[in-house]
Structures are given as structure tokens and as C-alpha cells.
Protein backbone atom coordinates (compact mmCIF):
# COMPACT_ATOMS: atom_id res chain seq x y z
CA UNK A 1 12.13 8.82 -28.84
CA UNK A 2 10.96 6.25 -31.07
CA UNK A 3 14.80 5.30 -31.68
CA UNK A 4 15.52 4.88 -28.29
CA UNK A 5 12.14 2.73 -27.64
CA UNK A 6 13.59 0.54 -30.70
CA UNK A 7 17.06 0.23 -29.14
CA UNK A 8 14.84 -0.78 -25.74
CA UNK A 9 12.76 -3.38 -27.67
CA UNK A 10 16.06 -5.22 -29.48
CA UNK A 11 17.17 -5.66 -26.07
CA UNK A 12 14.62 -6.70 -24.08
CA UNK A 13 14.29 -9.19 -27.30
CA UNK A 14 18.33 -10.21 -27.11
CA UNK A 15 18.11 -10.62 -23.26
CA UNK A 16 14.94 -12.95 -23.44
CA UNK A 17 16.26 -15.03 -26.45
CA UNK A 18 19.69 -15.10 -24.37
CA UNK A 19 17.29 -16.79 -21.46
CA UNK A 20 15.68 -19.56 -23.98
CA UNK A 21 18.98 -20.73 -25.09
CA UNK A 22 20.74 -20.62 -21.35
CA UNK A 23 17.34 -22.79 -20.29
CA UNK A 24 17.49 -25.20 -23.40
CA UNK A 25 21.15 -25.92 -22.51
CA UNK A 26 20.73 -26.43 -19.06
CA UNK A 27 18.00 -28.85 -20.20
CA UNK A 28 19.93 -30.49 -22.74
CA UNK A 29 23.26 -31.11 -20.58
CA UNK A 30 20.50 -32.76 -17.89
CA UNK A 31 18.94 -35.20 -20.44
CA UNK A 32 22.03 -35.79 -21.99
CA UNK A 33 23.53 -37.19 -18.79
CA UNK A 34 23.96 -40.69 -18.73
CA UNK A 35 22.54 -43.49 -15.52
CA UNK A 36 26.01 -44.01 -14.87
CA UNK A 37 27.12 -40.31 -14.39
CA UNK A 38 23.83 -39.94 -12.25
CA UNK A 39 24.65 -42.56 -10.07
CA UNK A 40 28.19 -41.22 -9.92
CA UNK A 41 27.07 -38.10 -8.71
CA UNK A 42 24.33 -39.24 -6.39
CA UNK A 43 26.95 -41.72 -5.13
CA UNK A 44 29.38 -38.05 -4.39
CA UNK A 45 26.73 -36.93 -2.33
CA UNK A 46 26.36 -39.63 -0.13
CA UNK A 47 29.97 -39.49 0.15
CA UNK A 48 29.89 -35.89 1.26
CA UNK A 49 27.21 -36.25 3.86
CA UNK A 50 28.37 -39.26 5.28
CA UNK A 51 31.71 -37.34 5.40
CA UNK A 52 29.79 -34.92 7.68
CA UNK A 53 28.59 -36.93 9.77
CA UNK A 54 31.99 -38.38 10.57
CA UNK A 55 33.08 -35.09 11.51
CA UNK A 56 29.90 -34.06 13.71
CA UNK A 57 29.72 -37.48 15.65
CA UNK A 58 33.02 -35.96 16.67
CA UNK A 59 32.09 -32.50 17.47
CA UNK A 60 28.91 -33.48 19.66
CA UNK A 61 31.23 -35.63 21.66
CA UNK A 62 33.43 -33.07 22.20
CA UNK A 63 30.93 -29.79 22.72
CA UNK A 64 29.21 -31.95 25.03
CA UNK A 65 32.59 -32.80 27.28
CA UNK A 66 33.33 -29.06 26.94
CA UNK A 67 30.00 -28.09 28.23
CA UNK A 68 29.70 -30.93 31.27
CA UNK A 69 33.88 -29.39 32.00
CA UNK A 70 32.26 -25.69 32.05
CA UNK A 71 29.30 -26.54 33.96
CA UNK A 72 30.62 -28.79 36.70
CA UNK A 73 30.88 -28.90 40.12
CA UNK A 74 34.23 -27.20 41.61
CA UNK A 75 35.85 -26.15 38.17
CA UNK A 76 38.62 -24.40 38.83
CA UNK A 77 39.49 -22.71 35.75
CA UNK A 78 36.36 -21.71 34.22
CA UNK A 79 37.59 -19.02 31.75
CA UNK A 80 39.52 -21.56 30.54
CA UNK A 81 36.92 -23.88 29.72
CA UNK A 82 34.68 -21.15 28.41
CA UNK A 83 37.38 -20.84 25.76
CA UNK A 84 37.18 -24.20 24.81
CA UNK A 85 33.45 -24.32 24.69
CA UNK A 86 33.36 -20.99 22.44
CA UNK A 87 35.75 -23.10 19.88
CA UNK A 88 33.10 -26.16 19.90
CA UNK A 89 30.52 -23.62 18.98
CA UNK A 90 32.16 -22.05 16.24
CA UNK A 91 32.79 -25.74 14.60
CA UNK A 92 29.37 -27.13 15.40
CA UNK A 93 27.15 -23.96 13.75
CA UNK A 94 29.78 -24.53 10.45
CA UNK A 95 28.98 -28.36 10.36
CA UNK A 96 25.09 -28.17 10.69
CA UNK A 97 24.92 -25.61 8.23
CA UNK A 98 26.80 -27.48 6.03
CA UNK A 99 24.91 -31.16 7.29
CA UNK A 100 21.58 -29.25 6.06
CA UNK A 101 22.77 -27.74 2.95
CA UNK A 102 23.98 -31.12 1.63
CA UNK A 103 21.65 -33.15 2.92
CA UNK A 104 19.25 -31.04 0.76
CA UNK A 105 21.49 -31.67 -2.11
CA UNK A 106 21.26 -35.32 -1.57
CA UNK A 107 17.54 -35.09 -1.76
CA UNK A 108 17.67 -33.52 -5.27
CA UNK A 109 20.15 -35.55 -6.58
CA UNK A 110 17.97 -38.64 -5.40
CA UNK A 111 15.13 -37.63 -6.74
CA UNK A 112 16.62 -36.54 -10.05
CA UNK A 113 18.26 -39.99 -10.30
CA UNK A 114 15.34 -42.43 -9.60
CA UNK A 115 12.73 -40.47 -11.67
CA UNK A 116 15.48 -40.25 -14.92
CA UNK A 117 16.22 -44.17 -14.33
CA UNK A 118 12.46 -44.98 -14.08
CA UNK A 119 12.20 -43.04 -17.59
CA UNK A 120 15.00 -44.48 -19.39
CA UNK A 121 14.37 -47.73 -17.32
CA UNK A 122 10.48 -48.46 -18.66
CA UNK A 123 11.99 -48.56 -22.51
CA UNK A 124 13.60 -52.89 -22.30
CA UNK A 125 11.89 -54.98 -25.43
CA UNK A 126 12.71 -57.75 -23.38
CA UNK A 127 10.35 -58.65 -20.24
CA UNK A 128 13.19 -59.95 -18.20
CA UNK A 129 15.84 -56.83 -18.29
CA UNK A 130 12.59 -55.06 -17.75
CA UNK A 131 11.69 -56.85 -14.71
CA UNK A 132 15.15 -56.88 -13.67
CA UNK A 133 15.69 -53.31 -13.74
CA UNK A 134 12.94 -52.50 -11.92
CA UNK A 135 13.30 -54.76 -9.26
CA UNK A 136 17.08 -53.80 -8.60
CA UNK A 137 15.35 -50.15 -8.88
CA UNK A 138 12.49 -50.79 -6.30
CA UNK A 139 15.38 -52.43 -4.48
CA UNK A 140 17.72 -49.49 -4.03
CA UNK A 141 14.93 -47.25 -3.66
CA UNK A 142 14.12 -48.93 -0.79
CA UNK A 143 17.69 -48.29 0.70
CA UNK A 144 17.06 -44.44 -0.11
CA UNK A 145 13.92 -43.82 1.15
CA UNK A 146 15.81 -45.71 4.70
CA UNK A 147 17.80 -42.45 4.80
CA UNK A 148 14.80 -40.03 4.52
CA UNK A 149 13.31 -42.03 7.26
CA UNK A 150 15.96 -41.80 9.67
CA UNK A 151 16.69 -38.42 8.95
CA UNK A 152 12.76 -37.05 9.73
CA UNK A 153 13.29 -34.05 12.19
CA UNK A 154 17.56 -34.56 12.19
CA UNK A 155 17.83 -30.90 10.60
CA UNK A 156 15.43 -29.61 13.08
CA UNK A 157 16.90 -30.83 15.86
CA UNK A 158 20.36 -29.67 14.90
CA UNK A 159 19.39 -26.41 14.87
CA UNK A 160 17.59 -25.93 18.05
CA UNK A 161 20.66 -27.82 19.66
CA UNK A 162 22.93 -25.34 18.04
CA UNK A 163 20.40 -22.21 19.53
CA UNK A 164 20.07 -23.68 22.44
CA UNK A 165 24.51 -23.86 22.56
CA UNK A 166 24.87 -20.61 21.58
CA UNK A 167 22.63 -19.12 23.80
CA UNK A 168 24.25 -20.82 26.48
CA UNK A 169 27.47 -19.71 25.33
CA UNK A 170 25.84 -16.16 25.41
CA UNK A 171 24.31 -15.90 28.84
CA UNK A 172 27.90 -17.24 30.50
CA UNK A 173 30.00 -14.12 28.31
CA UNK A 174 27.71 -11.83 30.24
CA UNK A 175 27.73 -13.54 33.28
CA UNK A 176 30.77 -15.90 33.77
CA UNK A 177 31.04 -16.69 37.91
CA UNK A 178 30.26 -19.39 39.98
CA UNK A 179 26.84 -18.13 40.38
CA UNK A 180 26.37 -17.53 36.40
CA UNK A 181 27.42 -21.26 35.65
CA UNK A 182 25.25 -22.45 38.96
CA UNK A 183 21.96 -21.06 36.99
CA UNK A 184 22.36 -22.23 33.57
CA UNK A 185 23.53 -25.48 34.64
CA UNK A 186 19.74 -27.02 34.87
CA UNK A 187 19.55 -25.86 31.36
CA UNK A 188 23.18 -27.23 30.31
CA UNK A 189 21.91 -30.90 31.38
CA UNK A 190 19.33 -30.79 29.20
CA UNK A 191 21.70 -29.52 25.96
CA UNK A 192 24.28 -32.08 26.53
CA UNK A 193 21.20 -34.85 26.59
CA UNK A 194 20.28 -33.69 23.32
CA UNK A 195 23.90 -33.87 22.44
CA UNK A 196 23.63 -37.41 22.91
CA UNK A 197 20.31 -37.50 21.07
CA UNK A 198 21.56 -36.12 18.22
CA UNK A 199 24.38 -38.13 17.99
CA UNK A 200 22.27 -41.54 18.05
CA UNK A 201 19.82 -40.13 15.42
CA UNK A 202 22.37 -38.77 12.74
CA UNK A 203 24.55 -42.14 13.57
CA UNK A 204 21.04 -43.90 11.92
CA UNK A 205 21.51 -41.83 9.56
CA UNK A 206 25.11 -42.56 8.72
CA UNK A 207 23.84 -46.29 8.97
CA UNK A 208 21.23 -45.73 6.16
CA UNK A 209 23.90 -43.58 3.74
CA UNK A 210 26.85 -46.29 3.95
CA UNK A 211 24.14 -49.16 2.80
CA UNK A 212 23.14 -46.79 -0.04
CA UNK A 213 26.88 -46.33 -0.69
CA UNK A 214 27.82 -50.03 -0.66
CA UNK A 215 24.88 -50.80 -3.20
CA UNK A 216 26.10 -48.13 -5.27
CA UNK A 217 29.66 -48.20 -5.77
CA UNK A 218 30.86 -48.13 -9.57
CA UNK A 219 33.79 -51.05 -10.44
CA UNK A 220 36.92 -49.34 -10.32
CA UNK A 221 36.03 -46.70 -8.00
């Protein structure tokens, strides 16, 4: 018994000394990252979001047709537009999960990048490169803190428009007639209003993320 509690012990030892060196690496490989391979990488993920956007500017437009096509007056082919409406709701739930996890990411990688530049930025000997890098820092920070501005309550309301879709979507599978579509449509005004919404608050957004971009692109890139 003692043997096998010894055995236990050496492990439990290996496994935590495995931890300390997995965490000092991970903190190494962060501090040894240079500005411009922060910047680099927060300039990706402005790339990637604003790439999103793109994409669900598109999709809003397009569930929103779908919806006002399945709700109106005198359609005559309403399984057919059902169809199409069921399509813009698989692409729409994809996008705002990914819009949400990346904009996330973008937070982090902001954060990260102004707090390590305001470190390594606070070390000049000379006054003026001080003063000049954190100026150009306050300056760009400014630009950033535009996109967390615009984007107060975006994820929010992208996912109670995507509930609100898919619930839709729901009650007309279970009840797709004339009479079905008749009820809902009250509630299908309202949706394709936020549609529009939505649209005009991620296209601030967008606005916000390309100024960011345009202050940060590298030479060469």
C-alpha cells in the first residue's frame, strides 16, 4: 500500500510540474510577442468581423424579403416560400453565432494589445517618442473604444432576432395555411423591423472596424 501511495504521489507531482511548465510557456510565448505581431493579429480580427458583417448585412436583407414573401397578402405558393425562409434561418443562426464568438475575440485581442503597448510604450528616454507614442496610442484607442460603443446591445439583439425567426419559422411548420400565416403576420412585421434595425446598428459597427482597420494596416500588407 505504501508503494502504490508513492507511485500516486510521483504523479500527482509529474502532472502538477507538467502544469507549471505548460503555464510558464504560455506566458513566455505572450511576453515574447512583439507590438508588431500584436497589431498584426488584432488587425486579423478586425478583418474577420468586419468579414461577418459583410456577409450578415446580406443575410438580414434577404431573411427579411423571405419573410415579407411568406407573410404577404395573396401568396400563392407558400410552401415554397417557407422553404426559402427555413434556408435564411439556417444561415442567419450560423452567422450570429459566429458574429458573437469573434466579436468576443476582438475584445481580448484589444485589450491584450493596448495594455502590452502601454507597458512596453511607458519605457522612451526621450520625452518626445514618449509623448508621441502615447498620443498616437490615446489616438487609436479612441478609434477602438468607437467600436465597443456602437456595438452596446448588437449581440443581444441578434439573438432575440434570431429567437424571435425561429420561432416564427416554428409556429408556420405546425401550422402552414392561409389562416396560420394570417396570425403570425402581426408578429412577422415586427421581426422584419428589427431586421432593419439590426442591419443599421451592425452597419455602425462595420463603420467603426474599417476606421480601426485603415489606422492599422502594416506597409506591405
Amino acid at each position: 500500500m505504501k508503494f502504490k501511495k508513492n507511485i500516486s504521489n510521483k504523479r500527482n507531482a509529474i502532472f502538477f510540474i507538467g502544469l507549471v511548465i505548460l503555464g510558464m510557456f504560455f506566458v513566455t510565448n505572450c511576453s515574447t510577442m512583439t507590438g508588431l505581431q500584436r497589431s498584426k493579429e488584432t488587425s486579423v480580427s478586425l478583418q474577420v468581423l468586419d468579414n461577418d458583417i459583410k456577409l450578415i448585412i446580406v443575410q438580414l436583407d434577404s431573411i427579411g424579403a423571405s419573410l415579407f414573401e411568406l407573410t404577404k397578402a395573396g401568396q400563392a405558393d407558400i410552401k415554397k416560400a417557407f422553404d426559402l425562409y427555413s434556408k435564411n434561418i439556417e444561415n442567419i443562426e450560423k452567422l450570429e453565432k459566429d458574429y458573437r464568438k469573434h466579436s468576443e475575440e476582438l475584445k481580448a485581442q484589444g485589450k491584450n494589445y493596448f495594455s502590452e503597448w502601454k507597458r512596453e510604450g511607458g519605457k522612451y528616454r526621450n520625452s518626445d517618442i514618449q509623448d508621441l507614442s502615447d498620443g498616437r496610442r490615446a489616438e487609436l484607442g479612441a478609434i477602438y473604444d468607437d467600436i465597443a460603443k456602437n456595438s452596446v446591445g448588437v449581440n443581444d439583439s441578434f439573438r432575440t432576432f434570431v429567437i424571435d425567426s425561429k420561432e416564427i419559422h416554428t409556429y408556420l411548420s405546425n401550422d402552414l395555411t392561409k389562416r396560420g400565416v394570417e396570425t403570425i403576420s402581426p408578429i412577422s412585421n415586427r421581426v422584419q423591423q428589427d431586421a432593419f434595425n439590426l442591419r443599421n446598428a451592425v452597419r455602425k459597427t462595420q463603420g467603426s472596424i474599417e476606421k480601426a482597420r485603415a489606422q492599422m494596416l502594416q506597409q506591405g500588407n
